[in-house]
C-alpha atoms as a PDB file:
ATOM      1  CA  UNK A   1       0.000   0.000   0.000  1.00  0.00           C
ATOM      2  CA  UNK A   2       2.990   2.587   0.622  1.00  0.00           C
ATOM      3  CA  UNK A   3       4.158   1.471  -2.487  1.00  0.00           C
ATOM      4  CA  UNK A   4       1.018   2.143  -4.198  1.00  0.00           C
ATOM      5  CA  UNK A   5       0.944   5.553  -2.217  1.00  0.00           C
ATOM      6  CA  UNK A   6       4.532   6.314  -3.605  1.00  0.00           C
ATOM      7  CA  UNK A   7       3.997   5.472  -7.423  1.00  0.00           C
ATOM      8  CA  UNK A   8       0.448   7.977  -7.164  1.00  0.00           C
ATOM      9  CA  UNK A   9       2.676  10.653  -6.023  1.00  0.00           C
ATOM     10  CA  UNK A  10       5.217  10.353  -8.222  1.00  0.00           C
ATOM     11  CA  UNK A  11       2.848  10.306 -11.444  1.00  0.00           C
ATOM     12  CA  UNK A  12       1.333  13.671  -9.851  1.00  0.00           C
ATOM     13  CA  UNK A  13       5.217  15.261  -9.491  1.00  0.00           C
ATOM     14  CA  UNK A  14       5.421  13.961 -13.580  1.00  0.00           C
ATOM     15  CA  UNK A  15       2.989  15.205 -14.973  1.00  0.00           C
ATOM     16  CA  UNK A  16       2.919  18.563 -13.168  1.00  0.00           C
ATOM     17  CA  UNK A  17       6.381  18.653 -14.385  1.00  0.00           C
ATOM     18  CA  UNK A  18       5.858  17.743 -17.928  1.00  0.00           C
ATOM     19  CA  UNK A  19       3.608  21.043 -18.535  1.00  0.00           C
ATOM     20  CA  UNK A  20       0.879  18.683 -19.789  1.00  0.00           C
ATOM     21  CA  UNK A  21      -2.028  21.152 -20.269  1.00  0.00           C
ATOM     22  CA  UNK A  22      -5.981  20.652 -21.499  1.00  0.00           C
ATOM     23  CA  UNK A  23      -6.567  20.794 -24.726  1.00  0.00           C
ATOM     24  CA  UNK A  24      -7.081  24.208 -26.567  1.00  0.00           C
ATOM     25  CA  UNK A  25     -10.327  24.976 -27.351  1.00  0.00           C
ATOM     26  CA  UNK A  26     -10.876  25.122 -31.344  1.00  0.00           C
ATOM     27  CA  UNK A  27     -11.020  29.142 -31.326  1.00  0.00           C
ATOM     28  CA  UNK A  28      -7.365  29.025 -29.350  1.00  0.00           C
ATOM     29  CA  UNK A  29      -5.948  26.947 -32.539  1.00  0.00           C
ATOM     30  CA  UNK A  30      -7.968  28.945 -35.306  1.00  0.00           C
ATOM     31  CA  UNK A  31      -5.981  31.891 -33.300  1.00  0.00           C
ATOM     32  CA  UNK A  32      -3.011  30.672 -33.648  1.00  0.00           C
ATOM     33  CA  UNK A  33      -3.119  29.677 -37.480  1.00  0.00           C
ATOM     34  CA  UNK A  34      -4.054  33.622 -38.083  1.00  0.00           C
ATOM     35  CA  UNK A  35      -1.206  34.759 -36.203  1.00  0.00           C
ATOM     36  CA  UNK A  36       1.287  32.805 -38.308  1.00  0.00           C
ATOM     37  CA  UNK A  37      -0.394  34.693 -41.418  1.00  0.00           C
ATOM     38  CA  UNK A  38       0.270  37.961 -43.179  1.00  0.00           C
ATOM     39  CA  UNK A  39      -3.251  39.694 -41.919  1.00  0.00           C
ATOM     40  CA  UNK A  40      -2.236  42.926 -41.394  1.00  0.00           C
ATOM     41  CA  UNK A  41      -4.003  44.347 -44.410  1.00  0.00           C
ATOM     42  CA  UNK A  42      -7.019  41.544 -44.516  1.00  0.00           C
ATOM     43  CA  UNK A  43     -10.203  40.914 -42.784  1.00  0.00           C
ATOM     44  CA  UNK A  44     -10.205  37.853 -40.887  1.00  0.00           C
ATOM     45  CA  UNK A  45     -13.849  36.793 -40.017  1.00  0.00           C
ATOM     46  CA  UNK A  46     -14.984  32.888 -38.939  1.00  0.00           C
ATOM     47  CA  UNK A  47     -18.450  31.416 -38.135  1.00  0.00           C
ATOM     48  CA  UNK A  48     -18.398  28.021 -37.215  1.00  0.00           C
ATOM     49  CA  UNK A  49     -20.920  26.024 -36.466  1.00  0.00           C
ATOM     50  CA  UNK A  50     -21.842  22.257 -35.939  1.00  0.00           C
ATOM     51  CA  UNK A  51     -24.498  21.497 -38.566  1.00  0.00           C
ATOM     52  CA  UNK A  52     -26.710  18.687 -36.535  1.00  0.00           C
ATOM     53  CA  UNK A  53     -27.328  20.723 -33.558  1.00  0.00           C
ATOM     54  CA  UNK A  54     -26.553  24.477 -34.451  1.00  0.00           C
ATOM     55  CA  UNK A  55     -24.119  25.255 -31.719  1.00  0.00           C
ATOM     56  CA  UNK A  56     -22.298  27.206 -32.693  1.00  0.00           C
ATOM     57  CA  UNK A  57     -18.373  26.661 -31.657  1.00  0.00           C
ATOM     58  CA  UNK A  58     -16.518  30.137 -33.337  1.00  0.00           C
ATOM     59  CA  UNK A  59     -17.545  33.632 -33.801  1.00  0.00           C
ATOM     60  CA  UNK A  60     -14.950  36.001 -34.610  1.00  0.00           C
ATOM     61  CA  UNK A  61     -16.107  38.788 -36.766  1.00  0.00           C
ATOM     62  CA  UNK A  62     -19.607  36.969 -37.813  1.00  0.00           C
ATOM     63  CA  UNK A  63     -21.096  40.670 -38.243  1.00  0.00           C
ATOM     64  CA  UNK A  64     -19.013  42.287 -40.288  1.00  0.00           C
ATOM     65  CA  UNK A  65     -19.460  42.779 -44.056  1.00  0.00           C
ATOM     66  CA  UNK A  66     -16.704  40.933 -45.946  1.00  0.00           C
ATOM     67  CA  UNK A  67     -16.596  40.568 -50.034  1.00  0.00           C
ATOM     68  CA  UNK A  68     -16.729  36.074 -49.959  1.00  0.00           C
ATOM     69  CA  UNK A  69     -14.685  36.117 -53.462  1.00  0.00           C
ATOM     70  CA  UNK A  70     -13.278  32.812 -54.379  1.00  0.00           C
ATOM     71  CA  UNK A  71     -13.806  31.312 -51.162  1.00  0.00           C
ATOM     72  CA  UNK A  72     -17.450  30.610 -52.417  1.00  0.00           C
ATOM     73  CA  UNK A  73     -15.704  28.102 -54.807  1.00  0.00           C
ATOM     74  CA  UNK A  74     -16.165  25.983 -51.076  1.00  0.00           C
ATOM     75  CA  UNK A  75     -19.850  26.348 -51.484  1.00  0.00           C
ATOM     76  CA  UNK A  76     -19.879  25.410 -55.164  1.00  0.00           C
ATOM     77  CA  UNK A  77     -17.744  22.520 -54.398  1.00  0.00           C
ATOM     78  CA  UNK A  78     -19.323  20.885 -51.622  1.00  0.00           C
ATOM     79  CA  UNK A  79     -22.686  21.444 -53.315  1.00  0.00           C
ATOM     80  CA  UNK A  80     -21.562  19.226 -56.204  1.00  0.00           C
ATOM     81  CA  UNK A  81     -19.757  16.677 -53.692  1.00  0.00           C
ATOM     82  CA  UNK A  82     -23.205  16.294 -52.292  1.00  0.00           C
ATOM     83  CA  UNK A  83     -25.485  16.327 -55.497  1.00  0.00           C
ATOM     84  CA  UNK A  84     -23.331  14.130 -57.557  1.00  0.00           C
ATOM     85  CA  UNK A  85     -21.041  12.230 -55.461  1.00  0.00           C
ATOM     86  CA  UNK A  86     -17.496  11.833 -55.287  1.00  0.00           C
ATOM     87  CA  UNK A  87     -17.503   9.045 -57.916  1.00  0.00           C
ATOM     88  CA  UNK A  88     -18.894  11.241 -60.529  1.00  0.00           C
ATOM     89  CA  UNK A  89     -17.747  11.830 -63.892  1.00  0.00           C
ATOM     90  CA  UNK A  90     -18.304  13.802 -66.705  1.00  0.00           C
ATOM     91  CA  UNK A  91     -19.258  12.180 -69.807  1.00  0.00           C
ATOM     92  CA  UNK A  92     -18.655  14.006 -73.479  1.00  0.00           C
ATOM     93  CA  UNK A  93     -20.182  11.219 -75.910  1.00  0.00           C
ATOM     94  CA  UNK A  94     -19.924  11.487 -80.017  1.00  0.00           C
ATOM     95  CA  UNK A  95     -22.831  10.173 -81.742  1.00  0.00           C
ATOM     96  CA  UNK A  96     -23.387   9.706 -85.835  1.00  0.00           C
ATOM     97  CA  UNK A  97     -26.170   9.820 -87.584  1.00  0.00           C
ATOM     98  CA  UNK A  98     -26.485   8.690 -91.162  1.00  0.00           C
ATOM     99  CA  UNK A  99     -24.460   5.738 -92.692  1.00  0.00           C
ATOM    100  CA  UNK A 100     -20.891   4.105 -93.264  1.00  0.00           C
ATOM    101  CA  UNK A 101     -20.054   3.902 -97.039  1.00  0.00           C
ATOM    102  CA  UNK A 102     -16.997   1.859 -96.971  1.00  0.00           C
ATOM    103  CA  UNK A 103     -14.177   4.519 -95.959  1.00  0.00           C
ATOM    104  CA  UNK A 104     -17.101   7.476 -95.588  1.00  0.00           C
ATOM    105  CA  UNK A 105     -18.842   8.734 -93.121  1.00  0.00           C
ATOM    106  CA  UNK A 106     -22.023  10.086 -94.387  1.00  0.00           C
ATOM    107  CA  UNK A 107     -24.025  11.780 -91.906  1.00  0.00           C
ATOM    108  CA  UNK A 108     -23.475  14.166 -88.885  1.00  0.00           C
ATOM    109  CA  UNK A 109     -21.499  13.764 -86.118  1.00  0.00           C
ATOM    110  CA  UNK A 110     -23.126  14.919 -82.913  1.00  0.00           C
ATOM    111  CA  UNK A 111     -20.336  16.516 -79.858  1.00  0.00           C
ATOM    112  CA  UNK A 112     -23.042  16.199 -76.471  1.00  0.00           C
ATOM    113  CA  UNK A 113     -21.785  17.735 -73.561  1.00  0.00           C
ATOM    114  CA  UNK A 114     -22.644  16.769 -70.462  1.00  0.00           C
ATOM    115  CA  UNK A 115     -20.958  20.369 -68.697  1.00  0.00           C
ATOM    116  CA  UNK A 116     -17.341  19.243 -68.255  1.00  0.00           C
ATOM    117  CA  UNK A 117     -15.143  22.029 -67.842  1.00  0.00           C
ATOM    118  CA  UNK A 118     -12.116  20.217 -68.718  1.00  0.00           C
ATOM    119  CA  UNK A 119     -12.937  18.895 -71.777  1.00  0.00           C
ATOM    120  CA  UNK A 120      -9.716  19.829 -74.310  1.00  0.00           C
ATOM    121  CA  UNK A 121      -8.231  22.618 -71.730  1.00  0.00           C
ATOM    122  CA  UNK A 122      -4.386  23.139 -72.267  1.00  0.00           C
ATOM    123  CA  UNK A 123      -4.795  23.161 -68.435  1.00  0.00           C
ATOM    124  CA  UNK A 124      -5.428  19.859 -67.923  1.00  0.00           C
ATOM    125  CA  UNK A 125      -3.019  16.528 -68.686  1.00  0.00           C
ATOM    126  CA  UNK A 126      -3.863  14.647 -71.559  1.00  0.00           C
ATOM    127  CA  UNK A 127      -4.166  14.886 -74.978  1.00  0.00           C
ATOM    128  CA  UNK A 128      -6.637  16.828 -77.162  1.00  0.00           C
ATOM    129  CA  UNK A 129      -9.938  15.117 -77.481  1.00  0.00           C
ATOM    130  CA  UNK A 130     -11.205  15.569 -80.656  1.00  0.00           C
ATOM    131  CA  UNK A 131      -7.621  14.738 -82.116  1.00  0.00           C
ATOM    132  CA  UNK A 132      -8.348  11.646 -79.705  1.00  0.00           C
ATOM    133  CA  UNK A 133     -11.360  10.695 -81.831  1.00  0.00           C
ATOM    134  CA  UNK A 134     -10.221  11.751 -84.843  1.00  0.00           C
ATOM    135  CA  UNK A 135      -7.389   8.718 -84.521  1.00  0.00           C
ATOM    136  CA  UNK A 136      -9.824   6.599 -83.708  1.00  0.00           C
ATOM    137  CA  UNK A 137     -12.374   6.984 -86.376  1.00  0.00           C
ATOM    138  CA  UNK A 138      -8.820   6.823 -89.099  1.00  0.00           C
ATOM    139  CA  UNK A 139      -7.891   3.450 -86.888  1.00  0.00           C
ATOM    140  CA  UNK A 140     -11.730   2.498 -87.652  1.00  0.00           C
ATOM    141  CA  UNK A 141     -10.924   2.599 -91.693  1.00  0.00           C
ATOM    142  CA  UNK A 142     -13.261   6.356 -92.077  1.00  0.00           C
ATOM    143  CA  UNK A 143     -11.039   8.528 -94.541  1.00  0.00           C
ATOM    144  CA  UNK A 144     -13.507  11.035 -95.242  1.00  0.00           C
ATOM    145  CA  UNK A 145     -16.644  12.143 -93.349  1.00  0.00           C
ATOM    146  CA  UNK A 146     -19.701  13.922 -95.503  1.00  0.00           C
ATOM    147  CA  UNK A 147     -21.971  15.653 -93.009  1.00  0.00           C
ATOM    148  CA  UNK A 148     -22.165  18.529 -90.244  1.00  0.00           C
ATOM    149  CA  UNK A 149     -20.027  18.403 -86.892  1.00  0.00           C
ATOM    150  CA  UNK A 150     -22.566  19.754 -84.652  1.00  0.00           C
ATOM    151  CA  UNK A 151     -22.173  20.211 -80.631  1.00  0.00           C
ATOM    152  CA  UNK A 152     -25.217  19.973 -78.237  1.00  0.00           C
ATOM    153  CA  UNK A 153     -25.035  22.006 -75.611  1.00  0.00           C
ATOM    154  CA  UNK A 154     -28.366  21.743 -74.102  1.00  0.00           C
ATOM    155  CA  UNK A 155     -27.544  20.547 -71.149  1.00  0.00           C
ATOM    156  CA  UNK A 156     -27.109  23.446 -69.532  1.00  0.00           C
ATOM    157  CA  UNK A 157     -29.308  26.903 -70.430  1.00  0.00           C
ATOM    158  CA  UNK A 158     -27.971  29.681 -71.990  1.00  0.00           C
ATOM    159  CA  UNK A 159     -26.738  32.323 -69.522  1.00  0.00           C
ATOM    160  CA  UNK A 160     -22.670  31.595 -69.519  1.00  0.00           C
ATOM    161  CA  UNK A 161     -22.693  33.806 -66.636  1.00  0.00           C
ATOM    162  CA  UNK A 162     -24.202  34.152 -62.829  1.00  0.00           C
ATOM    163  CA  UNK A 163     -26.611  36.973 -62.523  1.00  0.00           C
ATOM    164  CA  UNK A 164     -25.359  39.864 -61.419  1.00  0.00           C
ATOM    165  CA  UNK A 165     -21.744  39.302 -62.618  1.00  0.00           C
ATOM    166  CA  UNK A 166     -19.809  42.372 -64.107  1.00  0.00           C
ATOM    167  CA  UNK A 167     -19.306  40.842 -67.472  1.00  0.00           C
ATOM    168  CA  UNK A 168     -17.073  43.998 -68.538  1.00  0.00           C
ATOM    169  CA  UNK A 169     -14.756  42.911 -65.325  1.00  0.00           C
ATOM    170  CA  UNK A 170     -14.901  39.075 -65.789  1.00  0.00           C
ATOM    171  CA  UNK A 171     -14.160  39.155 -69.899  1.00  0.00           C
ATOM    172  CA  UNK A 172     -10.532  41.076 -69.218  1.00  0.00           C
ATOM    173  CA  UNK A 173      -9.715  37.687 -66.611  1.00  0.00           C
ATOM    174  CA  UNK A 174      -9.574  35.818 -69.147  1.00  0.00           C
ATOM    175  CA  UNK A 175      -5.407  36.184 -69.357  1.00  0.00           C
ATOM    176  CA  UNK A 176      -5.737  35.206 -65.503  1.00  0.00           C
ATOM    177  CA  UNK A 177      -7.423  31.752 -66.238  1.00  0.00           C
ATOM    178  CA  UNK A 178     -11.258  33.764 -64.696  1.00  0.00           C
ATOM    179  CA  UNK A 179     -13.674  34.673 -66.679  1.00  0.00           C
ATOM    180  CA  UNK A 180     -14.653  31.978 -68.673  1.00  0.00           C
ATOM    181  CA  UNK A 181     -17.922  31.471 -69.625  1.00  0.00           C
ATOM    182  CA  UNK A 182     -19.909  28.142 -68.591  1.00  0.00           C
ATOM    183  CA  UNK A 183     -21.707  25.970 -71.136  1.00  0.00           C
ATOM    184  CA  UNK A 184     -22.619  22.649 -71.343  1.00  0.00           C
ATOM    185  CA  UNK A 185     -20.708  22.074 -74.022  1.00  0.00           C
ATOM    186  CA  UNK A 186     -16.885  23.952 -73.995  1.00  0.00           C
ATOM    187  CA  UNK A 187     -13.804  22.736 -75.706  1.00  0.00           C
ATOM    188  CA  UNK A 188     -10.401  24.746 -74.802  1.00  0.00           C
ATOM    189  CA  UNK A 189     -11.312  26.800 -71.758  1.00  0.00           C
ATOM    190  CA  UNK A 190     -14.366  28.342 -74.773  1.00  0.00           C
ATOM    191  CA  UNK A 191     -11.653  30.352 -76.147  1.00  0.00           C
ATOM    192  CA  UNK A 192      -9.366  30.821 -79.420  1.00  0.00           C
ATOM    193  CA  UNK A 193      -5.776  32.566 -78.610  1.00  0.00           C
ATOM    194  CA  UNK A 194      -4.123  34.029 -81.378  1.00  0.00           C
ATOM    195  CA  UNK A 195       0.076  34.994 -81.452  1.00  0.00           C
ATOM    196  CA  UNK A 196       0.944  38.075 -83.816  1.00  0.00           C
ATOM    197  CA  UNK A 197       4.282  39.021 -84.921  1.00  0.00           C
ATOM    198  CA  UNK A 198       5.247  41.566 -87.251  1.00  0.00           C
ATOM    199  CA  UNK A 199       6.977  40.329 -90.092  1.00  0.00           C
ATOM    200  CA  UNK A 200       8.182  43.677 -92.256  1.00  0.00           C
ATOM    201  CA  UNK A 201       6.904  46.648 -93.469  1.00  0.00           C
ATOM    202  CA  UNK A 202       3.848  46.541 -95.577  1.00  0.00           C
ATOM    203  CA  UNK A 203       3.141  42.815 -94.810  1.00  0.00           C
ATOM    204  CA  UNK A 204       0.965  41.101 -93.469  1.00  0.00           C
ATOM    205  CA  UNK A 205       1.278  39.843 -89.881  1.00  0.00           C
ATOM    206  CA  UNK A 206       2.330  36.440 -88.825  1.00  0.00           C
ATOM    207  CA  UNK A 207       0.422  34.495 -86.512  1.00  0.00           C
ATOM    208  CA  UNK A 208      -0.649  31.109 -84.969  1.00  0.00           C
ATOM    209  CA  UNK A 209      -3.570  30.368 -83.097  1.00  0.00           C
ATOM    210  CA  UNK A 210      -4.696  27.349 -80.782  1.00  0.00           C
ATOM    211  CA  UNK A 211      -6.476  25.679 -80.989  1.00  0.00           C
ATOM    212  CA  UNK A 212      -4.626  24.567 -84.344  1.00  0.00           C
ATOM    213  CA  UNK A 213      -7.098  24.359 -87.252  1.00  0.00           C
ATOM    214  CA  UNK A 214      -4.629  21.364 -88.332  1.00  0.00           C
END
């Protein structure tokens, strides 16, 4: 028993002397991530609140009038996870209509979109789709195609912008990867970039433009 006595006192001496302390609360942490940030010319304001039962756990600045910006991408983002899933894809599907004549295509293709913003950006890995199919359809035996490329967009409606958007301000982002308007069906980020050079006097310019019409 004065064993037992011993050990209990030496685990209090221990820990009193290991600084062990409670745990901060969530607004002590959220504290100290702001003070490791540049803030001095920002607004810093946090609600949090636990969505089953409301309580709410931080308040600092809830009141004040801040402009969101980007950080309603988190809204957009977690609206999505939730509507479609994590395990969702986009799906841009080629159709023809008509038929094969040995090496000829004769008949339309249809390009539906199903909204993916992706689809042929320089931004993202991979190569260019259409040149994709185009391989294809040559690996396939087609050497010559007699119809209409046409894209259906109609999966989304036709406002490429939120209401209430500046669409003077958002058009000259467009250099800053912003701006671009939405559709349900885009190929390249929706836009064409042409490269001028002046060649000499009196001539026309040279230029190049991508997406390549080659």
């Amino acid at each position: 028993m004065r064993f037992a006595r011993l050990l209990y006192v030496a685990l209090l001496v221990a820990l009193s002397t290991t600084g062990l302390h409670a745990p901060a609360s969530l607004e002590a942490r959220l504290e100290d991530v702001r003070a490791t940030l540049s803030t001095e010319q920002a607004f810093w304001g946090l609600y949090v609140a636990d969505v089953e039962s409301g309580r709410v756990l931080v308040a600092q600045n809830a009141e004040q009038g801040l402009l969101p910006a980007s950080t309603h991408k988190l809204l957009t983002t977690a609206a999505a996870l939730d509507l479609l899933g994590p395990d969702y894809r986009y799906q841009t599907v080629l159709y023809f209509v008509g038929q094969v004549d040995g090496a000829t295509l004769r008949g339309d293709l249809i390009l539906r979109g199903s909204g993916d913003p992706t689809f042929g950006s320089p931004s993202w890995p991979g190569p260019d789709p259409l040149r994709t199919w185009a391989q294809e359809l040559a690996r396939m035996g087609i050497r010559r195609i007699e119809g209409r490329l046409i894209g259906d967009d109609n999966r989304f409606d036709d406002r490429p912008y939120a209401d209430g958007w500046d669409i003077d301000y958002v058009t000259t982002q467009i250099n800053l990867g912003l701006g671009f308007a939405v559709g349900g069906l885009s190929y390249h980020d929706n836009i064409v970039r042409l490269h001028m050079q002046a060649t000499r006097p009196g001539a026309p310019l040279a230029f190049t433009q991508e997406p390549s019409t080659i």
